[in-house]
Protein backbone atom coordinates (compact mmCIF):
# COMPACT_ATOMS: atom_id res chain seq x y z
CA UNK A 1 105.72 -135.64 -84.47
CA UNK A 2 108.55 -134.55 -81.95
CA UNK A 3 107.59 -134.43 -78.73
CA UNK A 4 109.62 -131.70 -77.85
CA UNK A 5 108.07 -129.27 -80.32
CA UNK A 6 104.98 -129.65 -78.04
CA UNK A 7 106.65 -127.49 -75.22
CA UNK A 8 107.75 -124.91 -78.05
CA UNK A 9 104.07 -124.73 -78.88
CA UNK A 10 102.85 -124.40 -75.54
CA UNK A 11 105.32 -121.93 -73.99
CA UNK A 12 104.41 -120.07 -77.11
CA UNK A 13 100.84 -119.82 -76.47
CA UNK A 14 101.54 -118.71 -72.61
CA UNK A 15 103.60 -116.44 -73.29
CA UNK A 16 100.91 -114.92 -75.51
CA UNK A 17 98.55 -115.32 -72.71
CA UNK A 18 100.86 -113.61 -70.56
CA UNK A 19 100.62 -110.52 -72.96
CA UNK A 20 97.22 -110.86 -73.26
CA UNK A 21 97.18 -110.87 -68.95
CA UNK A 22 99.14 -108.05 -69.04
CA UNK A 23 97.20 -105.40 -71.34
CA UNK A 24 93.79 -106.56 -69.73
CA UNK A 25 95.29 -105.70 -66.71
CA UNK A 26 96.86 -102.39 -67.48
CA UNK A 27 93.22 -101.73 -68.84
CA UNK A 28 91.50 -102.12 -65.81
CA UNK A 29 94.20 -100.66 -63.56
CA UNK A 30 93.36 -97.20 -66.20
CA UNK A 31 89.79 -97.07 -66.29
CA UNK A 32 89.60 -94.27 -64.12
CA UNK A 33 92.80 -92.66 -65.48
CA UNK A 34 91.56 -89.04 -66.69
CA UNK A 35 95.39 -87.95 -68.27
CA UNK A 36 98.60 -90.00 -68.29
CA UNK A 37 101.88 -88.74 -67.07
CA UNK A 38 102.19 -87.09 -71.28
CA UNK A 39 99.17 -85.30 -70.61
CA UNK A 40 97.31 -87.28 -73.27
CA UNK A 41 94.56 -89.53 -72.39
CA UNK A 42 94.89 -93.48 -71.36
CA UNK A 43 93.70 -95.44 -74.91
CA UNK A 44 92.47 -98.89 -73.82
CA UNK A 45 94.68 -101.36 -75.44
CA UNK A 46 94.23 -104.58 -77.22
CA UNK A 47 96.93 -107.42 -78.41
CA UNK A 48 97.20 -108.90 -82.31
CA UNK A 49 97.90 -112.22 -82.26
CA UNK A 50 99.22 -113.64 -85.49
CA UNK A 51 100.25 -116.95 -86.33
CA UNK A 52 103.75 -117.87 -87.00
CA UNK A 53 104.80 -118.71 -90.56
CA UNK A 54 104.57 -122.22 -91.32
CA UNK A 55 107.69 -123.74 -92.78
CA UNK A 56 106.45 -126.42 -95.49
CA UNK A 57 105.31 -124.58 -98.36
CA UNK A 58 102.41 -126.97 -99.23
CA UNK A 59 99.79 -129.49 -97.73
CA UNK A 60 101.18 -132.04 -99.29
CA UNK A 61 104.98 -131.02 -97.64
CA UNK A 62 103.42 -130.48 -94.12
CA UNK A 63 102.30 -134.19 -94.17
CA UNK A 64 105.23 -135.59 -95.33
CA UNK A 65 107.04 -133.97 -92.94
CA UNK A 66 104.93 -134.32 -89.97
CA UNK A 67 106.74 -132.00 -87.46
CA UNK A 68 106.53 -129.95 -84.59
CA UNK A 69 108.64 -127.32 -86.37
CA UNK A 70 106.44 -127.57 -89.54
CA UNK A 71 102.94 -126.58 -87.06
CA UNK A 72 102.34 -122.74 -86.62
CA UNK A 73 102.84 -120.92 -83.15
CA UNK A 74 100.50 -117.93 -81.96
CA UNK A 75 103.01 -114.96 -81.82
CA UNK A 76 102.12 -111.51 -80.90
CA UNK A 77 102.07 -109.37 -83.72
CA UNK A 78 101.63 -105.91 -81.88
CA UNK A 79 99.60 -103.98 -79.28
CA UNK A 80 97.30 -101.31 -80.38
CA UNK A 81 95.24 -98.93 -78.73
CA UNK A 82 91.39 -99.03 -79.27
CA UNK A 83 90.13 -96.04 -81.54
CA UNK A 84 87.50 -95.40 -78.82
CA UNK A 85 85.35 -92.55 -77.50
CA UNK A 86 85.79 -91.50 -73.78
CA UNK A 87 82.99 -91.97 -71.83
CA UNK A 88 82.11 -89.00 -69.52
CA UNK A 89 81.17 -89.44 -65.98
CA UNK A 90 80.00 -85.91 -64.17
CA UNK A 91 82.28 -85.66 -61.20
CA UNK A 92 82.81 -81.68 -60.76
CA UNK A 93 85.00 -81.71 -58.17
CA UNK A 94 87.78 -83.62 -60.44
CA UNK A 95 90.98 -81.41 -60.99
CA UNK A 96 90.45 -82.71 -65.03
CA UNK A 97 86.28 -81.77 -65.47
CA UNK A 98 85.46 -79.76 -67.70
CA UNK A 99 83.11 -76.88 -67.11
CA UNK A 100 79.87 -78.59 -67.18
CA UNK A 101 81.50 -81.02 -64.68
CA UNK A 102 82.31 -83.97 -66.87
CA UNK A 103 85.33 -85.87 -66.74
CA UNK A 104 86.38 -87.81 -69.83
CA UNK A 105 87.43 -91.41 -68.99
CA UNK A 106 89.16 -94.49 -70.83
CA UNK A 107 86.24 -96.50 -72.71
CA UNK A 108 87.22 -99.79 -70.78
CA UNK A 109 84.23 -101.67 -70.37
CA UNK A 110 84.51 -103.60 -67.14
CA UNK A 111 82.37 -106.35 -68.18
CA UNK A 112 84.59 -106.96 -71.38
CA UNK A 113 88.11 -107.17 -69.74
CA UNK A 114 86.93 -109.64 -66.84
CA UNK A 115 85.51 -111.90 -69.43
CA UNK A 116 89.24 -111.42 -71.58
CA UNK A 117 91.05 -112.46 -67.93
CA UNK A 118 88.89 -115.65 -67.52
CA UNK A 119 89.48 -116.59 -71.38
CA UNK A 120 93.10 -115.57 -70.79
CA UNK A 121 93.08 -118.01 -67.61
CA UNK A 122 91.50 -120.90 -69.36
CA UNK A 123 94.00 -120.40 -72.35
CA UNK A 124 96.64 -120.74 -69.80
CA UNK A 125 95.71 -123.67 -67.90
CA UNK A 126 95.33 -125.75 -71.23
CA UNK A 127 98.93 -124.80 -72.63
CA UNK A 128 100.10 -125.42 -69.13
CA UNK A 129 98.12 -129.00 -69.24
CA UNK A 130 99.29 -129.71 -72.59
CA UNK A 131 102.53 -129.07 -71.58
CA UNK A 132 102.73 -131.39 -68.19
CA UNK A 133 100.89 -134.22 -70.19
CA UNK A 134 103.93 -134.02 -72.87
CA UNK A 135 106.53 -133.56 -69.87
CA UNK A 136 105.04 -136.82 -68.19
CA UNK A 137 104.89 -138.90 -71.62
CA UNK A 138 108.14 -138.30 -71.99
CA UNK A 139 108.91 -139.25 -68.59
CA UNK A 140 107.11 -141.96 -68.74
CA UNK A 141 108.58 -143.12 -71.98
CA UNK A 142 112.17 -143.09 -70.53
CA UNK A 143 110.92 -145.55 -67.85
CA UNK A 144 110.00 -148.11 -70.22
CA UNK A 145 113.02 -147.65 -72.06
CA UNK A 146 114.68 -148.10 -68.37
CA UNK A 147 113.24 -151.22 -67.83
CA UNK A 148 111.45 -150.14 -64.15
């Protein structure tokens, strides 16, 4: 397997974790967001994650040709809001409550998203480890090669 492809395979998965960092974040920075600047109400949002096609078109090719290139990649397909009800808190003093004094609000479940940031954290940390422990094999490979 080429070493190199590693890093390919790990930046790929960060950078999906970075997506993934992103939308959890814009979801908890809305959760209180009656109407957007459209007038339409925030939709809590969630990323599709797809793997990349693989390039050998059978088992038997992917062994034979034992590859970083030949190994699928996470990719992000899309991000799609949630079909989900608002949940309505009674605040009646809020310039958006209706006239029973609800206010409909984003369905972001608090609970939910902080569990999706740790995940997203841990996710990170092992592309990010899988990705120095390549770096220093390499390194360390060119210092045998070196003769130090």
């Amino acid at each position: 397997m080429d070493l190199f492809g590693v890093f390919d395979i790990s930046a790929a998965g960060m950078s999906v974790e970075q997506t993934r960092l992103a939308v959890a974040s814009s979801n908890l920075a809305n959760m209180r967001t009656s109407k957007m600047a459209d007038g339409n109400a925030y939709q809590p949002l969630s990323v599709v994650v797809r793997s990349s096609e693989v390039t050998a078109s059978s088992f038997a090719d992917a062994q034979a040709a034992v590859s970083a290139e030949a190994l699928p990649r996470p990719v992000v397909d899309s991000i799609a809001a949630i079909p989900t009800a608002p949940r309505l808190v009674y605040d009646p003093g809020h310039p958006d409550a209706d006239e029973r004094g609800f206010v409909a609000l984003p369905a972001v479940d608090t609970l939910t998203t902080m569990l999706d940031l740790i995940s997203v954290s841990r996710s990170y940390e092992a592309n990010l480890r899988a990705f120095d422990i390549t770096r220093d094999l390499i390194r360390r490979t060119i210092e045998m090669g070196s003769g130090r």
